[in-house]
N, C-alpha and C. Protein backbone atom coordinates (compact mmCIF):
# COMPACT_ATOMS: atom_id res chain seq x y z
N UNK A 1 12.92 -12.72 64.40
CA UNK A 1 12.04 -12.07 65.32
C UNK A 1 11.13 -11.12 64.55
N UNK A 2 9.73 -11.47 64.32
CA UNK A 2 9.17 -10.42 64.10
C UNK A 2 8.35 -9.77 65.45
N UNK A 3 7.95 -8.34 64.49
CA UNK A 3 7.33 -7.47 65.45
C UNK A 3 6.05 -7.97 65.60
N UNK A 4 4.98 -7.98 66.34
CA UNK A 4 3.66 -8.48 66.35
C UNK A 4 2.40 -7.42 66.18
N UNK A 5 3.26 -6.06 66.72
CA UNK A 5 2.04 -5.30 65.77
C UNK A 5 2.43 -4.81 64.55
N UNK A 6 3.01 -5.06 63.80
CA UNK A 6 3.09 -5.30 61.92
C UNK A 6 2.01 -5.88 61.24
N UNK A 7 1.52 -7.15 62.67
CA UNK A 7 0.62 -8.15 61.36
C UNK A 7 -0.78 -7.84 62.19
N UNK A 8 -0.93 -6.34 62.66
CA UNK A 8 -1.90 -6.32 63.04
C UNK A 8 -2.58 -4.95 62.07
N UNK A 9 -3.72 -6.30 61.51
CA UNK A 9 -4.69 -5.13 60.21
C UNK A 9 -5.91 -4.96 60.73
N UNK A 10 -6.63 -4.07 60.01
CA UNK A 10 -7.87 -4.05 60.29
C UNK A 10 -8.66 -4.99 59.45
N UNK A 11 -9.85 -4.80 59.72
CA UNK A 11 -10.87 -6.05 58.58
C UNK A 11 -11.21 -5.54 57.54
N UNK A 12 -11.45 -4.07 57.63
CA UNK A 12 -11.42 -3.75 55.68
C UNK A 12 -10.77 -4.24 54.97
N UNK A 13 -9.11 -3.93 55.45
CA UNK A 13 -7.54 -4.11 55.01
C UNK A 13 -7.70 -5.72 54.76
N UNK A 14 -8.12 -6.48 55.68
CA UNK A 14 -7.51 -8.04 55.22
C UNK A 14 -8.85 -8.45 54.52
N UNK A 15 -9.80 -8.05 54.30
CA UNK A 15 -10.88 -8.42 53.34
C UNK A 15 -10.77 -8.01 51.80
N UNK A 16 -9.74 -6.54 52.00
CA UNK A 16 -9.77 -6.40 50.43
C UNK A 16 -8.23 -6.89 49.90
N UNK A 17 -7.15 -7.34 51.04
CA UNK A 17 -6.19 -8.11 50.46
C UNK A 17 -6.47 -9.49 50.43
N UNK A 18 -7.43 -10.15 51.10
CA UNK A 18 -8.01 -12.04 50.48
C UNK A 18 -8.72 -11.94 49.40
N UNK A 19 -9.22 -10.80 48.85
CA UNK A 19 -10.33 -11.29 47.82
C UNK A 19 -9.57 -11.31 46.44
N UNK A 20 -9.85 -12.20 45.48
CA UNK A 20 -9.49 -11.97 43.92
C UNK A 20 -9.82 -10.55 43.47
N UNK A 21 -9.00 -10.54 42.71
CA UNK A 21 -9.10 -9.06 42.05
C UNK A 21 -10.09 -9.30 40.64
N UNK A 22 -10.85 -8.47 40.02
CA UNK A 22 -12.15 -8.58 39.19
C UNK A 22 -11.00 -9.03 38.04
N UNK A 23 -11.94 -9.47 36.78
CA UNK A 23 -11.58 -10.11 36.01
C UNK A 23 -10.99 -9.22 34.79
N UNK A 24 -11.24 -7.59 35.29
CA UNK A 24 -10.53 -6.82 33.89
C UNK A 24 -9.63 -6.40 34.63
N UNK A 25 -9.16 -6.46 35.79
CA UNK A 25 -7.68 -5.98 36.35
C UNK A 25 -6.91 -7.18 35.84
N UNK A 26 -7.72 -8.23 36.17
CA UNK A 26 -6.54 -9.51 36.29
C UNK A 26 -6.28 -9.89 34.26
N UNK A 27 -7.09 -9.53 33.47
CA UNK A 27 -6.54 -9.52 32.22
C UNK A 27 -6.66 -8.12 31.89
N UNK A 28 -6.18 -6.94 32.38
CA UNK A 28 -6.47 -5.78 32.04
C UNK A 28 -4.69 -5.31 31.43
N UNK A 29 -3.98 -5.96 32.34
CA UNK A 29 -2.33 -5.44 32.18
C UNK A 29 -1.81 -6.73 31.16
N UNK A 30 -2.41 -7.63 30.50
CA UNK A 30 -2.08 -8.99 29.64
C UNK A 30 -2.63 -8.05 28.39
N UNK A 31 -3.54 -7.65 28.53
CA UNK A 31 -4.41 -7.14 27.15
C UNK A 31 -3.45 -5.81 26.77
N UNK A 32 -3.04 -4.43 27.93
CA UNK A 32 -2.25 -3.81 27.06
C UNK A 32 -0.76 -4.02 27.74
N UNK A 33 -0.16 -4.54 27.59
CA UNK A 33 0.96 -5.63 27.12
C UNK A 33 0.74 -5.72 25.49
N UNK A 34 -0.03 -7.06 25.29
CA UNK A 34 -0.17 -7.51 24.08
C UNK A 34 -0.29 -5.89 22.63
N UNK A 35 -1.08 -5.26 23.24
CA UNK A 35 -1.26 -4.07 22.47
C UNK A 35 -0.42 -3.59 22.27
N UNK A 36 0.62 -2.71 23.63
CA UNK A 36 1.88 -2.57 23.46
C UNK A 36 3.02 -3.21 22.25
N UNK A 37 2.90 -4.26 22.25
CA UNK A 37 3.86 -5.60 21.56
C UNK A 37 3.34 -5.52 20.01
N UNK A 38 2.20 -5.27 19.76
CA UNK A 38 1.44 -4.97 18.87
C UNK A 38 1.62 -4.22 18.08
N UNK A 39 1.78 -2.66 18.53
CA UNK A 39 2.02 -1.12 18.46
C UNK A 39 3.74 -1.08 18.14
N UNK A 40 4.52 -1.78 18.72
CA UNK A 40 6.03 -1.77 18.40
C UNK A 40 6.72 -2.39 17.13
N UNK A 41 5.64 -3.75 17.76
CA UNK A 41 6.04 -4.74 15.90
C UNK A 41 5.31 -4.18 14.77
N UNK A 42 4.28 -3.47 14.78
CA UNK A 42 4.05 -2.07 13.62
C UNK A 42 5.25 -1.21 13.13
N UNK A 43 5.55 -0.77 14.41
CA UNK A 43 6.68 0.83 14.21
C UNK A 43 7.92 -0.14 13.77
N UNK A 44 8.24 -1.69 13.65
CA UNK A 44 9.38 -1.83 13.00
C UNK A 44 8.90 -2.38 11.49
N UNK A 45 7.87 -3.09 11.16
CA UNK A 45 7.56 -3.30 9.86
C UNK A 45 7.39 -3.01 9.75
N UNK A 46 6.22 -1.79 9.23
CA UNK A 46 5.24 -1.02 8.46
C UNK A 46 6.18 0.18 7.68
N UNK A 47 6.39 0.45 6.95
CA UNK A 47 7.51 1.32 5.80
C UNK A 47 6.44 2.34 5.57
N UNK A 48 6.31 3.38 5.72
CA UNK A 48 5.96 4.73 4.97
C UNK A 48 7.39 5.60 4.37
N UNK A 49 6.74 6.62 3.49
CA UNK A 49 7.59 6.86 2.43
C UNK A 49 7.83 8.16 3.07
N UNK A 50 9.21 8.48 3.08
CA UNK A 50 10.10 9.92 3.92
C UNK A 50 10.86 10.88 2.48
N UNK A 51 11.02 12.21 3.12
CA UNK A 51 11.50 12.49 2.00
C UNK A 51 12.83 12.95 2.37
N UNK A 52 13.64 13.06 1.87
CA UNK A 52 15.20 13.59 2.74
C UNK A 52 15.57 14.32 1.78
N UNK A 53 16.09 15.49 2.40
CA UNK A 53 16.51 16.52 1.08
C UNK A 53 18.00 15.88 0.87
N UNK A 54 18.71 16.31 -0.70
CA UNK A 54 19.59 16.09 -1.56
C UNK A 54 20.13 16.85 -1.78
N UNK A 55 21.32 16.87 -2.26
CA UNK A 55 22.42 17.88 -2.98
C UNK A 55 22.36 17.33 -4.33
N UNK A 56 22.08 17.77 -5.21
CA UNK A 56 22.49 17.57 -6.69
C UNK A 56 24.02 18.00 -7.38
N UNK A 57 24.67 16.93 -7.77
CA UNK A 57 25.96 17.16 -8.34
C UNK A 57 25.81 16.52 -9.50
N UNK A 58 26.70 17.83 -10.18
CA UNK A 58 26.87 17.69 -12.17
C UNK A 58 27.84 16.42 -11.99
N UNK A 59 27.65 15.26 -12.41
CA UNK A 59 28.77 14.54 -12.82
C UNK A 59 29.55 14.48 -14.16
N UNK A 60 31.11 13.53 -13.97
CA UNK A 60 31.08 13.31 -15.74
C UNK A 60 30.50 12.92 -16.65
N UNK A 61 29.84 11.71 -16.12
CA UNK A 61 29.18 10.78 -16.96
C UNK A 61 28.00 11.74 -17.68
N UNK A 62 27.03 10.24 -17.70
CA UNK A 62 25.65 10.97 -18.56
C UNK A 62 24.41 11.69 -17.63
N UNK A 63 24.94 11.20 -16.60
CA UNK A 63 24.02 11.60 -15.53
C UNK A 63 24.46 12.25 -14.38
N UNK A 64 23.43 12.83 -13.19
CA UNK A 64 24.07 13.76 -12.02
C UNK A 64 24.03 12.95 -10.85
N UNK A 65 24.21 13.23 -10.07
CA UNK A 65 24.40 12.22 -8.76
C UNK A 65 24.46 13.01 -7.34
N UNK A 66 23.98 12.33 -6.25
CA UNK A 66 23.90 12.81 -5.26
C UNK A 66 24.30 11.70 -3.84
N UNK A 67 24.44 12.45 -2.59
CA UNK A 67 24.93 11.39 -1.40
C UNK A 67 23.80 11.24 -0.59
N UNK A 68 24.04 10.14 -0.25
CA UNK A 68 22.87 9.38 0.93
C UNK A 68 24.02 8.62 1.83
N UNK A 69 23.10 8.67 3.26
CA UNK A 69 23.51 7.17 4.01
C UNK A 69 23.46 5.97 3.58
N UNK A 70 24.39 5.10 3.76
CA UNK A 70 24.82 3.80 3.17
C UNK A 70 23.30 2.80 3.24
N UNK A 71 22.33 3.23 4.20
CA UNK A 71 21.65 2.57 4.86
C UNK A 71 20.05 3.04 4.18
N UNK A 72 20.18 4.39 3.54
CA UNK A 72 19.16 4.55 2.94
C UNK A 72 19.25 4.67 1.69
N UNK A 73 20.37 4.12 1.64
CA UNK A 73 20.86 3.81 -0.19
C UNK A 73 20.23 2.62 -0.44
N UNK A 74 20.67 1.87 0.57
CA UNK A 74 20.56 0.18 0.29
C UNK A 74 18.37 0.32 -0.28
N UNK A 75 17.45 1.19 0.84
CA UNK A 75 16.45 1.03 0.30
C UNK A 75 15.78 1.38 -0.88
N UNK A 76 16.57 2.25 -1.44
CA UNK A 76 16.62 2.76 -3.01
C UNK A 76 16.14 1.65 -4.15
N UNK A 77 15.17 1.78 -4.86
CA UNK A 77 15.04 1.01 -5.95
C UNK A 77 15.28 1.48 -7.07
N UNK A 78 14.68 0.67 -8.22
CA UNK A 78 15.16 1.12 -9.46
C UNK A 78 15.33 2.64 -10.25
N UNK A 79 14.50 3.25 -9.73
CA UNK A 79 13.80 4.72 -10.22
C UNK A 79 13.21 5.26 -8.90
N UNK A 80 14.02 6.47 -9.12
CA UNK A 80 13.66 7.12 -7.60
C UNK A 80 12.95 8.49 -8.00
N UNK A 81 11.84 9.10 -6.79
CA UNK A 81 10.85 9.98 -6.94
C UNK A 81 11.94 11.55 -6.39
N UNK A 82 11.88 12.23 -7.22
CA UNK A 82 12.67 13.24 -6.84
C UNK A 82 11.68 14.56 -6.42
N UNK A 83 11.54 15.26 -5.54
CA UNK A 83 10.45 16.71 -5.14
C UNK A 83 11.13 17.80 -5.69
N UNK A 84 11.36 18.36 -6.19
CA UNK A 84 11.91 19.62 -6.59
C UNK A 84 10.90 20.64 -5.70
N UNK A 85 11.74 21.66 -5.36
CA UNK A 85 11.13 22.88 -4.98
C UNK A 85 11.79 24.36 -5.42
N UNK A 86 11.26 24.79 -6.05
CA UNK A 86 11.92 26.17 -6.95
C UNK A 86 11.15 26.84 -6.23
N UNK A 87 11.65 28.29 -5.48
CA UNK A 87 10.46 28.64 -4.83
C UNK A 87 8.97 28.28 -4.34
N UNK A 88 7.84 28.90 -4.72
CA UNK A 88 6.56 28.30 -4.56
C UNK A 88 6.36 27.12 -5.58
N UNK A 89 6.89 27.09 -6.41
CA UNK A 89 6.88 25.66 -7.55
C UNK A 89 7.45 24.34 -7.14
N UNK A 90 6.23 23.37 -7.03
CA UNK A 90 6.60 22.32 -6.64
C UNK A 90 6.49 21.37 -7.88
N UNK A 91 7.55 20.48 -8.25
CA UNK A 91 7.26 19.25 -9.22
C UNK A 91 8.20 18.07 -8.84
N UNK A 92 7.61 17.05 -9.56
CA UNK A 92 8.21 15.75 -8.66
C UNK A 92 8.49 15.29 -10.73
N UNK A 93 9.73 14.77 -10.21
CA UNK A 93 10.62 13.79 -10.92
C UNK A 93 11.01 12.45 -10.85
N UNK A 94 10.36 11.47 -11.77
CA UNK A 94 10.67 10.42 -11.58
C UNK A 94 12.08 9.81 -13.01
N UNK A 95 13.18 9.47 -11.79
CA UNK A 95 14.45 9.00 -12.56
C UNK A 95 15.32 7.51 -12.58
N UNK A 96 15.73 7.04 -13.26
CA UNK A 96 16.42 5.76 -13.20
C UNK A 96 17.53 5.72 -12.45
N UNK A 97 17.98 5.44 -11.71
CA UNK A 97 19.24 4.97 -11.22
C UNK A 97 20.56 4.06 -11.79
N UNK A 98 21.59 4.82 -12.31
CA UNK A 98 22.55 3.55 -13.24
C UNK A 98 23.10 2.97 -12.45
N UNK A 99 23.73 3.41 -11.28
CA UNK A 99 24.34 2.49 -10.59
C UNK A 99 24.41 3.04 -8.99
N UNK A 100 24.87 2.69 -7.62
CA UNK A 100 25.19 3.23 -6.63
C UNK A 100 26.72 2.35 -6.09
N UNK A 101 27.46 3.61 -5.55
CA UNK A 101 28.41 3.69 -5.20
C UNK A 101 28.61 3.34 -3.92
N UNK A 102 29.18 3.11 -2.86
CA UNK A 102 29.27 2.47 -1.27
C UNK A 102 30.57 2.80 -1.16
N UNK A 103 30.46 3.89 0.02
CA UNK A 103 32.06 3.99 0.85
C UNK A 103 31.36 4.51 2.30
N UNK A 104 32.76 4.48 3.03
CA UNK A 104 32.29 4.35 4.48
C UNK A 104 31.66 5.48 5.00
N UNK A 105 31.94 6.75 4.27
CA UNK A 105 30.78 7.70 4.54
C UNK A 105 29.63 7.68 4.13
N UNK A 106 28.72 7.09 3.21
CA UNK A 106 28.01 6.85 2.44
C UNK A 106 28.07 6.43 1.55
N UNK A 107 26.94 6.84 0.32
CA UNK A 107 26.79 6.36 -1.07
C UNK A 107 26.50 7.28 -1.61
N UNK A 108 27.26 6.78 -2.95
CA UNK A 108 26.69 7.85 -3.85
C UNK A 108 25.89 7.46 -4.85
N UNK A 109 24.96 8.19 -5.19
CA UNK A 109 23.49 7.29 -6.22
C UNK A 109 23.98 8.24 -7.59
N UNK A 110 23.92 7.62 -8.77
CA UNK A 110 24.42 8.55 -10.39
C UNK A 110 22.82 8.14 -10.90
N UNK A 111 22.31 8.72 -11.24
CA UNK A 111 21.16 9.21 -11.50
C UNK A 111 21.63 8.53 -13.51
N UNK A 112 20.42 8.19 -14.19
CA UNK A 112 20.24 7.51 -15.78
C UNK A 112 20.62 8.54 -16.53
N UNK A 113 20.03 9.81 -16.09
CA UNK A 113 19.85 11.10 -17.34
C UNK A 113 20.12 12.12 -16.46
N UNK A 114 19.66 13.49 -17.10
CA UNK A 114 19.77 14.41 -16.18
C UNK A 114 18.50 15.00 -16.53
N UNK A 115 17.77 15.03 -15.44
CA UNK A 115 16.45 15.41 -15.57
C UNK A 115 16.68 16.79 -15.63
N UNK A 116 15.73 17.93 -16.74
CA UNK A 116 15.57 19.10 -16.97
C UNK A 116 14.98 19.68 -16.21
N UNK A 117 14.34 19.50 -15.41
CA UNK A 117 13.82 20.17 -14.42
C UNK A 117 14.24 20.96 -12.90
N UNK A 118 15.63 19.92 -12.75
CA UNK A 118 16.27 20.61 -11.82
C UNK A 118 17.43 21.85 -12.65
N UNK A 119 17.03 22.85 -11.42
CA UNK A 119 18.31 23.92 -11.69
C UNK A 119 19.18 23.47 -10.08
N UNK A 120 20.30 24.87 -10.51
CA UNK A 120 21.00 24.95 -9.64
C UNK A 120 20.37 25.67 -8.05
N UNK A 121 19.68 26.41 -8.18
CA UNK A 121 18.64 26.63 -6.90
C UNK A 121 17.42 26.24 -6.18
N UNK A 122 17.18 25.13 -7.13
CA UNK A 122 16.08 23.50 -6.37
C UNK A 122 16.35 23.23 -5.20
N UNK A 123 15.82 22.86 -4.35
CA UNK A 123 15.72 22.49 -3.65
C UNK A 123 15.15 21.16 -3.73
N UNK A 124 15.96 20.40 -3.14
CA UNK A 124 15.66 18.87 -3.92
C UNK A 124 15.75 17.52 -2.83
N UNK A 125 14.68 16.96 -2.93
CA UNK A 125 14.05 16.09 -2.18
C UNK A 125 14.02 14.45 -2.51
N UNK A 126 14.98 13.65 -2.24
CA UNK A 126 14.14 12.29 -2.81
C UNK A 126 13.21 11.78 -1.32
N UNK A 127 12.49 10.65 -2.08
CA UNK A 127 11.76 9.41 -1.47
C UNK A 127 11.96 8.77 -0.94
N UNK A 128 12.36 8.16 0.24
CA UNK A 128 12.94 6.35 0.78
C UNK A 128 11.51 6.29 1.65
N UNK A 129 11.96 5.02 1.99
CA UNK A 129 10.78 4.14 2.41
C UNK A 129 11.45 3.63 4.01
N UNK A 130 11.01 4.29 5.13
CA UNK A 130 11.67 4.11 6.45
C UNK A 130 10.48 3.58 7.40
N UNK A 131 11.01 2.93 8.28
CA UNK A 131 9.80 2.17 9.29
C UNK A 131 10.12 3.71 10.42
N UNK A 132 8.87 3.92 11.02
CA UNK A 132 8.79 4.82 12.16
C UNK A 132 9.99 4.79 12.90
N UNK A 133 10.21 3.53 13.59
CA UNK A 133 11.24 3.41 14.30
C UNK A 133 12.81 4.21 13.84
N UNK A 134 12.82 3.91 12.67
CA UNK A 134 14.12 4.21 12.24
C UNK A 134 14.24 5.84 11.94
N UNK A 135 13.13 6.39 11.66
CA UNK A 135 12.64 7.83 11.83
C UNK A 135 12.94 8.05 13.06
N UNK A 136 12.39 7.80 13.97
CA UNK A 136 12.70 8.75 15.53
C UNK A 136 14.34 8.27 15.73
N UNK A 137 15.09 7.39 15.53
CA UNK A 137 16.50 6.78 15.75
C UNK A 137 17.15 8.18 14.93
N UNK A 138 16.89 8.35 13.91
CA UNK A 138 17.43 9.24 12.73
C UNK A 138 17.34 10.64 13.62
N UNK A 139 15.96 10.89 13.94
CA UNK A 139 15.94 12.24 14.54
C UNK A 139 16.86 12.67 15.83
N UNK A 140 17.07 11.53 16.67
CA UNK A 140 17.49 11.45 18.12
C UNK A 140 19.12 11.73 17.65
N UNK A 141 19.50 11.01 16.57
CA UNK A 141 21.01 11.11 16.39
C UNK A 141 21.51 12.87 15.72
N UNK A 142 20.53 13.20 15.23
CA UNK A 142 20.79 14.51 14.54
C UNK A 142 20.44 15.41 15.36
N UNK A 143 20.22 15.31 16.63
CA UNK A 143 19.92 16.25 17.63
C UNK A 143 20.82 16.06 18.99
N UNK A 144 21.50 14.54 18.71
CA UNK A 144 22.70 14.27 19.61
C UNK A 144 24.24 14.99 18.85
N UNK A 145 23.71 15.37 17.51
CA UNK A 145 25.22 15.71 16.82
C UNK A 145 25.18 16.81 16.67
């Protein structure tokens, strides 16, 4: 049973619900869609370079070493860019990597040499290479913990 005044419109009303809608509404929500889809598959490929501060530890060996996530170990290459910050003194260090370590808290990276430049009150910065996405994931979790 329907009601019979429900399907009672006026003629503005049923003239502007029969007509097609113009041609940038009707590809207006396809176009940003696509942009959207566009803008996301960026924020997961595209790698810019992050800097994450470090702890520097004296090891035995020949070299010093420090901890990372297992996950931003893995992007680590051969020679990594180190920021030092000594007060207002800024200098960047570039070092070899001998080997990296993997346990379930992280990794640990042992550094080739021991670069002279760091002291014990540096403030010390390496390089990785993170897609946006994994930046805001990183931030959201360190503000959930």
């Amino acid at each position: 049973m329907t009601n019979p005044s429900l399907n009672i419109r006026s003629e503005v009303v049923q003239e502007i619900l029969s007509s097609r809608p113009h041609w940038l509404i009707r590809w207006g929500n396809a176009i940003t869609l696509g942009v959207c889809a566009l803008l996301l598959t960026g924020a997961t490929i595209v790698e810019y370079p992050v800097y994450v501060p470090v702890k520097i530890t004296s090891g035995t060996g020949p070299g010093q070493s420090f901890r990372l996530p297992s996950e931003d170990a893995r992007k680590l290459e051969n020679t990594v860019r180190l920021e030092l910050r000594n007060g207002q003194e800024t200098s960047v260090v570039t070092t070899a990597v001998s080997r990296i370590d993997f346990a379930r808290d992280g990794a640990r990276i042992f550094l080739d040499q021991n670069p002279d430049a760091i002291s014990a009150t540096a403030e010390v910065r390496i390089r990785i290479r993170k897609t946006f996405l994994t930046v805001i994931a990183d931030q959201l979790l360190q503000k959930a913990n």
